[in-house]
Each structure stands twice: as C-alpha cells, then as structure tokens.
Protein backbone atom coordinates (compact mmCIF):
# COMPACT_ATOMS: atom_id res chain seq x y z
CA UNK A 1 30.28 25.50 -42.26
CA UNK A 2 28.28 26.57 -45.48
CA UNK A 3 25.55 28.71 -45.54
CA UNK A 4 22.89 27.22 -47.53
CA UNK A 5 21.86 29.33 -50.76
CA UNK A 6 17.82 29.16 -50.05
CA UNK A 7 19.21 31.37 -46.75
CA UNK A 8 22.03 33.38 -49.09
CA UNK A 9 18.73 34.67 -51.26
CA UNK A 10 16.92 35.50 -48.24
CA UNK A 11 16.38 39.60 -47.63
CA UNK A 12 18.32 40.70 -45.01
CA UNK A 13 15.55 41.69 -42.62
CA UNK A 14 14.07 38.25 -43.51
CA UNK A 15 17.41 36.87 -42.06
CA UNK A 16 16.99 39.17 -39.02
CA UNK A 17 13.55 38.40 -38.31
CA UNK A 18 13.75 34.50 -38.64
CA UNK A 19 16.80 34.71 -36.15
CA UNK A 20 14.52 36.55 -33.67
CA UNK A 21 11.78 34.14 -33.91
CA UNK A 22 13.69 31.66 -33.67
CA UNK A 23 15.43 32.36 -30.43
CA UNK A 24 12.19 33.40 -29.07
CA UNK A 25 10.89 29.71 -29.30
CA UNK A 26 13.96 28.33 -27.73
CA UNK A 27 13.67 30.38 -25.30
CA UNK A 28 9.92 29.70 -24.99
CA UNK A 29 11.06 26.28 -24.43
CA UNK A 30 13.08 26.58 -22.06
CA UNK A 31 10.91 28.96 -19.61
CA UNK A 32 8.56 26.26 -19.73
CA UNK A 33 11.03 23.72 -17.76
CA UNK A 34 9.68 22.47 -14.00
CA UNK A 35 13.20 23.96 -13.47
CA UNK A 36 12.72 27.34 -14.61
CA UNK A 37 9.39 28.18 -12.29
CA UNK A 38 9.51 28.04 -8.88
CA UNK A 39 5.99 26.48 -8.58
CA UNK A 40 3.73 24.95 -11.24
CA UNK A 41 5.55 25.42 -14.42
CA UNK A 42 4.09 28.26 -16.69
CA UNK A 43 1.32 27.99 -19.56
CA UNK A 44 2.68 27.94 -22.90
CA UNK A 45 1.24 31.05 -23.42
CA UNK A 46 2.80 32.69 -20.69
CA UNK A 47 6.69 31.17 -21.76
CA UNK A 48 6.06 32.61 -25.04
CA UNK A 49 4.66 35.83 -24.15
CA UNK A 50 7.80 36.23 -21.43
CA UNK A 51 10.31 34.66 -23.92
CA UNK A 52 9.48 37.39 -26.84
CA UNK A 53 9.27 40.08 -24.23
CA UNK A 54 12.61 39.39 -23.34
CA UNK A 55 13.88 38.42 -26.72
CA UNK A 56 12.28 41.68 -27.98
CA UNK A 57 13.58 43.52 -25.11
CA UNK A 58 10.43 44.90 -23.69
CA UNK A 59 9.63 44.29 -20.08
CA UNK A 60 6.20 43.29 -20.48
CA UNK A 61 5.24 40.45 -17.70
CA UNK A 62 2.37 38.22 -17.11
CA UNK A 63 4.17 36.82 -13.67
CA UNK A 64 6.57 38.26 -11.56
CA UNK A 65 10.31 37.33 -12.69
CA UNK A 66 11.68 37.54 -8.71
CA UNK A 67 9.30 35.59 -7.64
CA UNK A 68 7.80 32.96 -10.40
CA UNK A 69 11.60 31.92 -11.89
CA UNK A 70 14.34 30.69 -10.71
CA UNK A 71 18.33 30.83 -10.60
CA UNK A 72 17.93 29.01 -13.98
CA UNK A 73 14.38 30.94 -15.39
CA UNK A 74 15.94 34.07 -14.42
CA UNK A 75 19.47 32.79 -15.80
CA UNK A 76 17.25 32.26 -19.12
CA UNK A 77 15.26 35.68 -19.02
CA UNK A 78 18.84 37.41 -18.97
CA UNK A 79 20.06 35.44 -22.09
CA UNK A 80 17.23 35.96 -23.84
CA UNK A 81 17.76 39.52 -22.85
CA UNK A 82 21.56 40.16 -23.91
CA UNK A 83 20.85 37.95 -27.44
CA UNK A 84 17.39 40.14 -28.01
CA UNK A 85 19.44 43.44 -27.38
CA UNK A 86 22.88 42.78 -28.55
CA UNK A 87 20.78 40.83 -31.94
CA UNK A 88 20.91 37.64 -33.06
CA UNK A 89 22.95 38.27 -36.30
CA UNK A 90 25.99 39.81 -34.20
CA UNK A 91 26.28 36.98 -31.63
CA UNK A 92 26.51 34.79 -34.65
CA UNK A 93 28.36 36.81 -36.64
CA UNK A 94 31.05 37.28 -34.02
CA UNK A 95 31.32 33.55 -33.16
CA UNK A 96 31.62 32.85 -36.91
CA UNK A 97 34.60 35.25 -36.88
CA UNK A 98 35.81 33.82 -33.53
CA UNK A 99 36.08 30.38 -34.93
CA UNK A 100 38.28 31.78 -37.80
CA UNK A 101 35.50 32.11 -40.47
CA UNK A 102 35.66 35.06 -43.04
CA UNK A 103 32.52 36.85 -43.27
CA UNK A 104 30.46 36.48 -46.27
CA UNK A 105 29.44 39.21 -48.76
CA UNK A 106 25.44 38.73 -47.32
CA UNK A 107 26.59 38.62 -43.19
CA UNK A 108 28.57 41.74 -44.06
CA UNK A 109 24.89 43.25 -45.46
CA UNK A 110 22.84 42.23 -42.66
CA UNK A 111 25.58 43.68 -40.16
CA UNK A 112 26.12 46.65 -42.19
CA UNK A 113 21.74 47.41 -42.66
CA UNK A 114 21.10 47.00 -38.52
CA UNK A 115 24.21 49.07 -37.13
CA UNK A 116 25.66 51.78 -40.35
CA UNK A 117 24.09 54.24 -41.79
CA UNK A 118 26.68 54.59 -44.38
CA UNK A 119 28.30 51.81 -46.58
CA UNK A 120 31.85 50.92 -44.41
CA UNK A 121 34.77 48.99 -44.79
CA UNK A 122 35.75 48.11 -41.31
CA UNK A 123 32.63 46.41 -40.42
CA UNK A 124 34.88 43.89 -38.15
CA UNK A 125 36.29 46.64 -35.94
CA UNK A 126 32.05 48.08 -35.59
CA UNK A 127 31.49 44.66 -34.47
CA UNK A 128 34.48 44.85 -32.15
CA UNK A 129 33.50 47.85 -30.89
CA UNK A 130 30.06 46.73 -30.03
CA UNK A 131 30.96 44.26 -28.19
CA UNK A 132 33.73 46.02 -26.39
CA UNK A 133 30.51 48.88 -25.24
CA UNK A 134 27.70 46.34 -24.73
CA UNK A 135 30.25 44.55 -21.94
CA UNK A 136 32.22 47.71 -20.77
CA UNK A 137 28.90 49.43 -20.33
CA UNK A 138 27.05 46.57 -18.56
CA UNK A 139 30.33 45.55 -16.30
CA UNK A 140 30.42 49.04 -14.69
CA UNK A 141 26.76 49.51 -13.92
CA UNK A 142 26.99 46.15 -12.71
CA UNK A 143 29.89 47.23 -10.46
CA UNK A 144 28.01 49.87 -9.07
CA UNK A 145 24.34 48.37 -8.49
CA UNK A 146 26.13 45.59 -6.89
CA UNK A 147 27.53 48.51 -4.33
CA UNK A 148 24.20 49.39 -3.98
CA UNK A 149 22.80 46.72 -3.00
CA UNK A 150 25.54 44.57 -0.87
CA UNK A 151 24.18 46.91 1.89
CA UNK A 152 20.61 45.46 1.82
CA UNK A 153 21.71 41.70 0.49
CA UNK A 154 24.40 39.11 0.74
CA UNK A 155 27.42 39.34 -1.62
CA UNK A 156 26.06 36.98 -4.04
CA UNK A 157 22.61 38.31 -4.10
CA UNK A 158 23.47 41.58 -4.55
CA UNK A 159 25.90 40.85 -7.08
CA UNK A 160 23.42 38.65 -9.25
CA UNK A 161 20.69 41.69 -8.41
CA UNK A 162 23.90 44.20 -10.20
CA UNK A 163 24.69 42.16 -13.13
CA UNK A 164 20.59 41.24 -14.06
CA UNK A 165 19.73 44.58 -13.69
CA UNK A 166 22.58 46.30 -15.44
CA UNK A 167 22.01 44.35 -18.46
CA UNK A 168 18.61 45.02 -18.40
CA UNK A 169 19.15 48.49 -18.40
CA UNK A 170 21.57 48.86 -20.65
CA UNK A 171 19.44 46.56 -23.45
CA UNK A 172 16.44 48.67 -22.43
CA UNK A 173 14.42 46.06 -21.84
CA UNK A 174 12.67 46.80 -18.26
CA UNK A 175 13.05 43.37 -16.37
CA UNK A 176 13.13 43.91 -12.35
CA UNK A 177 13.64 41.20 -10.15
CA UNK A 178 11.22 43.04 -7.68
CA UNK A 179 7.74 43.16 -7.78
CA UNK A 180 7.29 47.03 -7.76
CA UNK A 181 10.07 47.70 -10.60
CA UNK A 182 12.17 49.87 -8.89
CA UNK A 183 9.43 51.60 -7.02
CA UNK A 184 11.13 51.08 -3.58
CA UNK A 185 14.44 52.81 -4.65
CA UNK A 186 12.64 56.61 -5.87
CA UNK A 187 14.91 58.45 -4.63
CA UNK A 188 18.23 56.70 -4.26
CA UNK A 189 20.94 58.69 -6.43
CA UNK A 190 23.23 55.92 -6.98
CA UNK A 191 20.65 53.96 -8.87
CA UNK A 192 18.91 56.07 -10.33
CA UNK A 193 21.97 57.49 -12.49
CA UNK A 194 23.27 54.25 -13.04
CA UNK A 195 20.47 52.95 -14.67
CA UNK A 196 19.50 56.05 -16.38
CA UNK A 197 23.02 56.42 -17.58
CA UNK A 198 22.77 52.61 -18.91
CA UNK A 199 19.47 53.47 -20.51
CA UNK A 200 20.75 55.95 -22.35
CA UNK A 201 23.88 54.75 -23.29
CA UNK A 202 21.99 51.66 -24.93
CA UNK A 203 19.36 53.97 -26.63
CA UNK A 204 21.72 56.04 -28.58
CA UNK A 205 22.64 53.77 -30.57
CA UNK A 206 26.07 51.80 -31.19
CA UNK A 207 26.97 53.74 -34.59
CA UNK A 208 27.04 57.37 -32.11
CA UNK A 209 29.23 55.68 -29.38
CA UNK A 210 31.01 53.88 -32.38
CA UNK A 211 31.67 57.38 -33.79
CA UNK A 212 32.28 58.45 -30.21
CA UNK A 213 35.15 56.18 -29.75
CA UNK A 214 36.53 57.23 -33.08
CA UNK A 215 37.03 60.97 -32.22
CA UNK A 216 38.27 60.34 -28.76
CA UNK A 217 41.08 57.64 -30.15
CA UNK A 218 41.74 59.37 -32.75
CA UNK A 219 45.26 59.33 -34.04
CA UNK A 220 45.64 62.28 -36.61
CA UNK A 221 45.32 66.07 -35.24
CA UNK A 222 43.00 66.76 -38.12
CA UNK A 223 39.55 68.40 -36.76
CA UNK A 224 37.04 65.11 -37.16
CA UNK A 225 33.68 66.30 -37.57
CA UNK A 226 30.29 64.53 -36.15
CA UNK A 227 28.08 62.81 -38.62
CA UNK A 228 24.49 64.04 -39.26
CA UNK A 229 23.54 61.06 -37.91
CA UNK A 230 25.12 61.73 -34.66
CA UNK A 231 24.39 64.97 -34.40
CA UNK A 232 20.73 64.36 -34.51
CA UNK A 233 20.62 61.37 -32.27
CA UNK A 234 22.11 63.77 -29.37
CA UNK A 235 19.62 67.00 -30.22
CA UNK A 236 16.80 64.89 -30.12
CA UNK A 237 17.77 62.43 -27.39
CA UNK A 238 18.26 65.61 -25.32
CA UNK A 239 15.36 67.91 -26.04
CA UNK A 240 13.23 64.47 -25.61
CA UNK A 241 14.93 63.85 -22.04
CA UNK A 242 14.62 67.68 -20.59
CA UNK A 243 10.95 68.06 -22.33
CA UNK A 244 9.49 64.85 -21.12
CA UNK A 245 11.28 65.53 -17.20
CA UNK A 246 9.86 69.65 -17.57
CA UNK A 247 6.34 68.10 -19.09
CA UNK A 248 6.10 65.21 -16.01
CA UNK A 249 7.23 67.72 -13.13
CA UNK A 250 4.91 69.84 -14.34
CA UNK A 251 1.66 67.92 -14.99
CA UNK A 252 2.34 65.79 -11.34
CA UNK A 253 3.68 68.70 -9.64
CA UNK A 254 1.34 68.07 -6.67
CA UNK A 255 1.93 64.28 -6.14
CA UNK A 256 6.12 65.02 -6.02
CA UNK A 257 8.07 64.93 -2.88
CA UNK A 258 8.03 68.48 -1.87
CA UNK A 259 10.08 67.61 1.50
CA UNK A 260 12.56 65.72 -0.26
CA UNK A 261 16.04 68.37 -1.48
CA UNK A 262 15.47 70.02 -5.19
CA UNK A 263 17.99 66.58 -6.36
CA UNK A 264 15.00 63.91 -5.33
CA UNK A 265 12.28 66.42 -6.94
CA UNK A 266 14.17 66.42 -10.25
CA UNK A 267 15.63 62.87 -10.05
CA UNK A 268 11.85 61.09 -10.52
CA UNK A 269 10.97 63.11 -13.60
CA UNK A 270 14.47 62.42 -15.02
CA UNK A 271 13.90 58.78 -14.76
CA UNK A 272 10.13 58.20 -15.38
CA UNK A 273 11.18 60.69 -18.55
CA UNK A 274 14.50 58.34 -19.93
CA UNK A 275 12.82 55.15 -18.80
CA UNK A 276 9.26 55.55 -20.58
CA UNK A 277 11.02 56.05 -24.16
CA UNK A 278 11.79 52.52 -24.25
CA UNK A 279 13.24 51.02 -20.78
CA UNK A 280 10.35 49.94 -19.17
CA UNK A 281 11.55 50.76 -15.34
CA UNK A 282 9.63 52.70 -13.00
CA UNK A 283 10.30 54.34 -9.39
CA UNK A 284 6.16 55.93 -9.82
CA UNK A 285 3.24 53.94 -9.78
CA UNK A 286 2.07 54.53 -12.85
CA UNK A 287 -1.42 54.03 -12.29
CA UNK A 288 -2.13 56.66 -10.35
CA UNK A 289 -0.22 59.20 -12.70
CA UNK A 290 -2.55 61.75 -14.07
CA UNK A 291 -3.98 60.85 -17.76
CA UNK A 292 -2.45 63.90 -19.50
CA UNK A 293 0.45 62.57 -18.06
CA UNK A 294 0.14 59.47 -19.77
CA UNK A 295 -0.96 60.72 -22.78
CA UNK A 296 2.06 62.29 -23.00
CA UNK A 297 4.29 58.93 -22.25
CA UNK A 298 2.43 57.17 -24.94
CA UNK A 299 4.14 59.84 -27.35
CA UNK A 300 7.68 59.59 -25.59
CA UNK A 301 7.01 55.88 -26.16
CA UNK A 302 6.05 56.06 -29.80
CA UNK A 303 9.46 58.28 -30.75
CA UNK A 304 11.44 55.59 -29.03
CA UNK A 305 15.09 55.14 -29.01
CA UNK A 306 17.57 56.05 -31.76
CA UNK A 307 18.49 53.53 -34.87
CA UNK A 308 21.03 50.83 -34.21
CA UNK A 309 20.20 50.68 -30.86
CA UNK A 310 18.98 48.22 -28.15
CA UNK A 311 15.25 49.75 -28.49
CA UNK A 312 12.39 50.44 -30.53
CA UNK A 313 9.96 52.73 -31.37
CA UNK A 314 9.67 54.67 -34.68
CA UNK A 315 13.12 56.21 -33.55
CA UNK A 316 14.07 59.87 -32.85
CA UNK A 317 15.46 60.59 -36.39
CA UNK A 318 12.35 59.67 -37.68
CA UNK A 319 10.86 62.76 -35.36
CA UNK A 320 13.51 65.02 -36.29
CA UNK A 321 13.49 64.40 -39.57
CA UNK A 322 9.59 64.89 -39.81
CA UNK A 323 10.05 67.74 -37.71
CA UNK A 324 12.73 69.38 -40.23
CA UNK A 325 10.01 68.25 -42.88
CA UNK A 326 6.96 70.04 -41.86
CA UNK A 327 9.13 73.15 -40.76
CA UNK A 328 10.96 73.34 -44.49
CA UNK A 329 7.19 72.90 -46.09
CA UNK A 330 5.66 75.81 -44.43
CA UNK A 331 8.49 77.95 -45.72
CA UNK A 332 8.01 76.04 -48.98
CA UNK A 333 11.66 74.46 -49.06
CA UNK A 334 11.68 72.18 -51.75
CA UNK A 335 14.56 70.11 -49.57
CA UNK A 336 14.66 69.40 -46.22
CA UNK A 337 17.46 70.11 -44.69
CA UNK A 338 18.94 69.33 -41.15
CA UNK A 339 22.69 70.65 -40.03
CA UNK A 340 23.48 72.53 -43.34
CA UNK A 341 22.99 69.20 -44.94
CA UNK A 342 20.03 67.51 -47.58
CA UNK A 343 18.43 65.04 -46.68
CA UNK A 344 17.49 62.46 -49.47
CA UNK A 345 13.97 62.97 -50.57
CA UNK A 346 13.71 58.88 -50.71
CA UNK A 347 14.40 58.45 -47.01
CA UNK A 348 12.16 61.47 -46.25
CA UNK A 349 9.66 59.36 -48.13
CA UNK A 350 10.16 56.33 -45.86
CA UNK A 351 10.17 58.06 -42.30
CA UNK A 352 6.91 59.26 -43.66
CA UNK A 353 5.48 55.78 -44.31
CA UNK A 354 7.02 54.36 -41.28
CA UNK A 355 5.30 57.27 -39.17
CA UNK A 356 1.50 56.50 -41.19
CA UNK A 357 2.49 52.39 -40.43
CA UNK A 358 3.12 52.19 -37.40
CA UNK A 359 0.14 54.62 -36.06
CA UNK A 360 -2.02 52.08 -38.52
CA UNK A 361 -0.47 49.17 -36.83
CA UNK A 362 -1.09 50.33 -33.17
CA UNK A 363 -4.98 51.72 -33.90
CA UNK A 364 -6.02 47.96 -35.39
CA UNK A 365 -4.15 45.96 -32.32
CA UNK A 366 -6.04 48.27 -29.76
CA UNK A 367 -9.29 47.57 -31.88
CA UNK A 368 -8.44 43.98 -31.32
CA UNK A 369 -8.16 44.43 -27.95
CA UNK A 370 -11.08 45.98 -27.40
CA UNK A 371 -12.82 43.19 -29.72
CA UNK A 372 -10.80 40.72 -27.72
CA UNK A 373 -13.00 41.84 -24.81
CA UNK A 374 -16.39 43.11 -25.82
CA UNK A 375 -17.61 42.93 -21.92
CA UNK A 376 -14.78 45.09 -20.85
CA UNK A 377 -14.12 42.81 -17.72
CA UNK A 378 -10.37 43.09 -17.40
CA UNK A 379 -9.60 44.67 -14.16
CA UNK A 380 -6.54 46.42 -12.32
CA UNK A 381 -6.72 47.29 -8.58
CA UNK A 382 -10.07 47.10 -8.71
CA UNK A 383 -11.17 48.89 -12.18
CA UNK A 384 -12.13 48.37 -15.57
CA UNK A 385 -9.53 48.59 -18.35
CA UNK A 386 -9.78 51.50 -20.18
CA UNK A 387 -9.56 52.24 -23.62
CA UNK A 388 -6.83 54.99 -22.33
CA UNK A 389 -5.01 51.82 -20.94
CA UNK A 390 -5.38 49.89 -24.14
CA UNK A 391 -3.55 52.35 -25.80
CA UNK A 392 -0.79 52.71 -23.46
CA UNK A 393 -0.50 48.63 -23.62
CA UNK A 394 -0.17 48.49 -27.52
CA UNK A 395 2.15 51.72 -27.48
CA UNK A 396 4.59 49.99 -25.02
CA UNK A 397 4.48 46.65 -26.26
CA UNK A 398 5.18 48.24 -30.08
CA UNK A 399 7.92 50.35 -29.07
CA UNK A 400 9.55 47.24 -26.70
CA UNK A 401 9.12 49.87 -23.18
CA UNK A 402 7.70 47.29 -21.51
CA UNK A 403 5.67 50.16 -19.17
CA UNK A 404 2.11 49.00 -18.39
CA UNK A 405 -0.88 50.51 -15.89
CA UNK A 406 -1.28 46.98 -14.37
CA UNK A 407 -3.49 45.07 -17.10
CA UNK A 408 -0.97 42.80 -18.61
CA UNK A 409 -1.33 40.13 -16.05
CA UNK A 410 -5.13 40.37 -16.72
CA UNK A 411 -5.34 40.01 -20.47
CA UNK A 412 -7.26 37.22 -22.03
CA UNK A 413 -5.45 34.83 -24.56
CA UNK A 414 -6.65 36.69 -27.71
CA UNK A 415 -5.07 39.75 -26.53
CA UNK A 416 -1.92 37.98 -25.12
CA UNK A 417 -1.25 36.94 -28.66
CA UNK A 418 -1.74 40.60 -30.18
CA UNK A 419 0.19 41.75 -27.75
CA UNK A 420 3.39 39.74 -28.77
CA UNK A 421 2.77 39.84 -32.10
CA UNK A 422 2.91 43.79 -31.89
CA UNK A 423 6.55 43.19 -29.64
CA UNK A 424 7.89 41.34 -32.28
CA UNK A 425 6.87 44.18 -35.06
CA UNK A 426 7.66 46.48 -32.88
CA UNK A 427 11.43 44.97 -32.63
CA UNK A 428 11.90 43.53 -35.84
CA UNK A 429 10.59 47.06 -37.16
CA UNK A 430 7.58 47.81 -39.23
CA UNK A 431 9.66 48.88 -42.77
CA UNK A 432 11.38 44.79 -41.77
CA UNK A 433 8.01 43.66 -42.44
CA UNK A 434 6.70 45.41 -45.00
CA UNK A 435 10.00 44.47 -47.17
CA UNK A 436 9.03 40.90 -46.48
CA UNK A 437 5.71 41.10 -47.21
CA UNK A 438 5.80 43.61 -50.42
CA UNK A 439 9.59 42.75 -50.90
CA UNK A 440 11.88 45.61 -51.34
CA UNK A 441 12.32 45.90 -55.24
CA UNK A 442 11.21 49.42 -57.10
CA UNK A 443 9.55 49.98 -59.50
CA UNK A 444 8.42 52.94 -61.32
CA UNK A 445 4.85 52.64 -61.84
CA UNK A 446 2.13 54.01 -63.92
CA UNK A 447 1.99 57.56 -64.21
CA UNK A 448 -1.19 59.05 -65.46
CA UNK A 449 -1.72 63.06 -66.13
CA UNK A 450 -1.89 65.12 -62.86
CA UNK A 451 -4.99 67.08 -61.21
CA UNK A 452 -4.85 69.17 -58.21
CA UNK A 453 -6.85 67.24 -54.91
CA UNK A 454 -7.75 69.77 -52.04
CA UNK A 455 -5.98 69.10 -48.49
CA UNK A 456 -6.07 70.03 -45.14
C-alpha cells in the first residue's frame, strides 16, 4: 500500500490531528447505532461529544455510560478509548509493520515527534515497547479489579467491569461504568492503588518507562545514567502528587473520615490528588468540595500529565522548566539550567508560548460559555452554574481530566460544541495547532534598533 504524496507533504502534527478526527467521527457513528443505546438512540450531538471524549481520552459525559450503552456502546467507548490513548499513528504504524511493511522516512517522524525527545535509531523496538507496557500494564490492573469485584458481581461482569476500567485508567481517560465514578469504593485499598498505580503509570509517559526498561535489562555493567527528561518527569510527577494530597487533606480536613484508620484518611487525598491531573475518576463528590479546593484542582489540571503520555495538559516539564526559568532570572542566569544541564533557549521559548496559549485558549472558551448562556440558567443539584464552574469545565475538558461539578449534562448546544472543540486542542496539543495554522517554518524577521519598555 502507497502512501499518497499530498499526505507525505503533510506536517506531522497535521498527520496526527487528521487521524484523531477522523476516528472521532467513526466513532461518532457508531455510538449513534439503535444498538449502541439501551433506549432511544443518542443525539448526534451527544455521539460526538462522547466519541471525542473518549477518543481524546477525557471522561467528560453527557449520559451515563453504565446505564445509556450497551455491551456493544460500551464495547465502542473502550476502543475509542485504547486508539485515543495508545494514538492513532502507533496502531497504524504497528499494523503496517505487522503486515511486513518497512516504515517510511515520514511514519518514522511522526512516531519519533509524539514519543522521543531525542532523534533515535531503534524507533521499532520504542514501538515494541509501548505496546508491550500499554497491555502488560492494563492486563494486571485488569487482573486485580476483576478480584475486586467477582465478590460483588458474576464472573463475567466483574471481569468486563476489570478490563473497562483498567484501560480506562491506565489511558487516563476517566470512564466509569457507575453512575457515581468510583464514589462508592472511597476507601477500598485494592482499588484505589490499582487505579492510581495505572494512572500514573500512563501519565509518565512511555519514553520514562521506555528508559525504565532499558536500565533494568540492561546488558553491559556500565553505570547507565537517567535522561533529563526522566529525571524531571519523576521530580515533578512526585512533588505534584504529595503537594496536591498535603494541599486537599488540608483545605477538606473537616469533611475527611476521621473514624476511618490514618490509611483511608490519606488514601482519598492520594487519589482525588493523581486522578484530578488528568484521569478524571473520583471517590469525593466534587461538588461539595470547598472552592479553594477547586481552585487548586484547576491548577493540578492545567500542569497535566508528562509528554508522550496518555494525557494532556500543558505537561509537567513545561512547569518545571518555567519553574527553573523564573528561579535562574531572579539570580540573573543568562541559562536555565535543570540537573547540571542547559536547557536550549529555543525550547525555553516554546514552553513559554505554550504556557501564554493555552491560558488564552481556556479564558475565550469560558467567555463563550458564559456568552453561550447570557441568562445563566444551567443548573446542578439545584443551583446556578457558576463562573467558578465554567472554569473548572474548560480546564478539564482542555487538559482531557474529564472531572466536572455536575454541569456537563446541562450544557446547551453552543457550549457542547466549545467544549469538544477545547478536548480536541487540548489532546492534539495547542503548539499541534498553531504549526498548522502558522506552519512551523522560521524565519528571522525584521529587526529594528532596540529601546528599553518598563515591566512588571
């Protein structure tokens, strides 16, 4: 099979994006079968809003997926799921390889820009190894939700409930097959570290367990050292797990079981803390969390997951590396540096305008919400939308969370359509778009003689 040269000229995160939107409207397609709904089959509104939240990996719903879908609509919701997390380009990439077709100079750059940060060689044995996680990871959790639930459910049930869920999880993308999320299970231990362990595991990001599985198979005696990459993924994956767990304890320290042992009181901040970054589960009811508490999901939701991962968000280098960049400013460090290494002042330059993008992107979709619905009418449980829960909406649906204080279900047409649009920027990724629509050439510009401008 040829690839046809008007797609060999394409940009690489045109390629990407087209795939996405184009399995989104299968998908879209197929959620709107009389077979895929267990009762009048869904708007078209609704199977494209549930088909790019899956596809996108986000969580957000407009019906419940239990009880709306079924065998086949939730069969569906879970491919959409694995193809949205795993990406398009390296299902097809792997089947091209599987059917004994070499890999072409432009599928080796589109693999190479979503999972490397570093021009390799062995881009087959990444996409091996990807694979070999993705289903090793997802097998086990589904192992062990299925033992967690064959005491409540028959055999089958329980094991359908393990493998949904454990996907889910492990692609970040929030889908329950319960109405209440995982509300009902608070303070079970076995499911609560499984899927915060499958959470994490598919936020990392598939280059740090690639580099993982190097250094624990590897063959020569020789020290190997951890990449920068790696070695900020783990700080900052860490300090944003134990801050945002200390931060929730502490801001709904009165509403946590005190009767419960000190393992219950810490396990719900642990898991409201991994899940908000870009899961989309909850054991909490989230609208009755207190609003500094939200406030400070809707930042643990705008860092995201980590590059090369299942989610989205502007991604926790980006914070570390802005971090590193104030820090080396006020002490008037001409570099930045992070881990005794320099960081290119070019991809400073771009975590920068991803940072200013994205915040632009979020404040004019919550305007358009908010113009979307001028008489403020939208309620949930029994009160007006907020412009608080606005904000958490656009924040979740942008970094693919899928976390929401009950108004999805509510939202009028106009804002339905924002709302995907900003889940399929959100996974795609804002610089993805902005080399599409300013393309990704340099140039050097006009430069004119300089004169000092005041700041701050």
């Amino acid at each position: 099979m040829t690839i046809p040269k008007r797609i060999l000229r394409m940009h690489p995160a045109t390629i990407v994006l087209l795939s996405f939107l184009l399995t989104i409207l299968v998908g879209a397609l197929l959620l709107k079968l009389p077979i895929s709904s267990t009762s009048e089959p869904l708007s078209w509104l609704d199977s494209l809003f549930t088909a790019t939240s899956a596809v996108c990996v986000t969580g957000l719903i407009v019906v419940d997926t239990g009880e709306a879908f079924t065998f086949f609509g939730q069969c569906v919701i879970l491919f959409l799921i694995q193809v949205g997390g795993l990406g398009v380009m390296t299902i097809s990439v792997a089947l091209f390889r599987w059917f004994g077709r070499t890999l072409s100079i432009h599928q080796h750059v589109v693999m190479q820009n979503l999972f490397t940060h570093t021009p390799r060689k062995d881009i087959y044995h990444l996409l091996r190894s990807i694979l070999f996680f993705t289903l090793g990871f997802e097998a086990v959790g589904a192992v062990l939700l299925t033992l967690h639930w064959s005491g409540e459910f028959p055999f089958f049930k329980a094991l359908w409930f393990g493998i949904f869920h454990s996907v889910s999880a492990f692609c970040n993308a929030g889908f329950a097959l319960f109405p209440d999320s995982l509300m009902r299970y608070d303070l079970n231990l076995l499911l609560n570290l499984t899927v915060c362990g499958l959470i994490v595991a598919g936020g990392i990001g598939f280059p740090v367990l690639y580099e993982f599985q190097s250094l624990i198979f590897a063959r020569s005696k020789k020290r190997v050292r951890l990449s920068l990459q790696t070695k900020t993924v783990l700080l900052t994956t860490a300090f944003m797990i134990l801050a945002g767990a200390g931060m929730y304890a502490y801001l709904e320290r009165f509403t946590l079981p005190t009767n419960e042992p000190l393992s219950h009181w810490i396990l719900i901040p642990l898991f409201q803390s991994i899940t908000c970054r870009t899961a989309g589960f909850n054991t909490v009811d989230f609208t009755k969390l207190h609003e500094a508490t939200v406030a400070m999901m809707i930042f643990l939701m705008f860092i995201g997951a980590s590059p090369g991962s299942c989610g989205g968000g502007v991604k926790t280098t980006t914070f570390a590396l802005l971090t590193a960049f104030t820090i080396n400013r006020i002490q008037r460090s001409r570099r930045v540096n992070m881990f005794k290494k320099s960081i290119p002042t070019e991809t400073v330059t771009r975590s920068v305008s991803l940072v200013l993008l994205s915040i632009g992107i979020i404040a004019v979709v919550v305007f358009m919400l908010l113009l979307g619905d001028p008489s403020n009418t939208i309620e949930a449980d029994g009160a007006h939308a907020t412009f608080l829960e606005y904000l958490f909406e656009t924040v979740s649906a942008f970094g693919t969370v899928g976390l929401s204080l009950g108004i999805t279900p509510h939202l009028p047409n106009w804002d339905k359509g924002w709302i995907i649009l900003t889940m399929i920027v959100g996974r795609g990724g804002v610089l993805t778009f902005s080399y599409i629509v300013v393309g990704s050439g340099t140039t050097n510009g006009v430069e004119y003689s300089e004169e000092n401008l005041m700041i701050g």
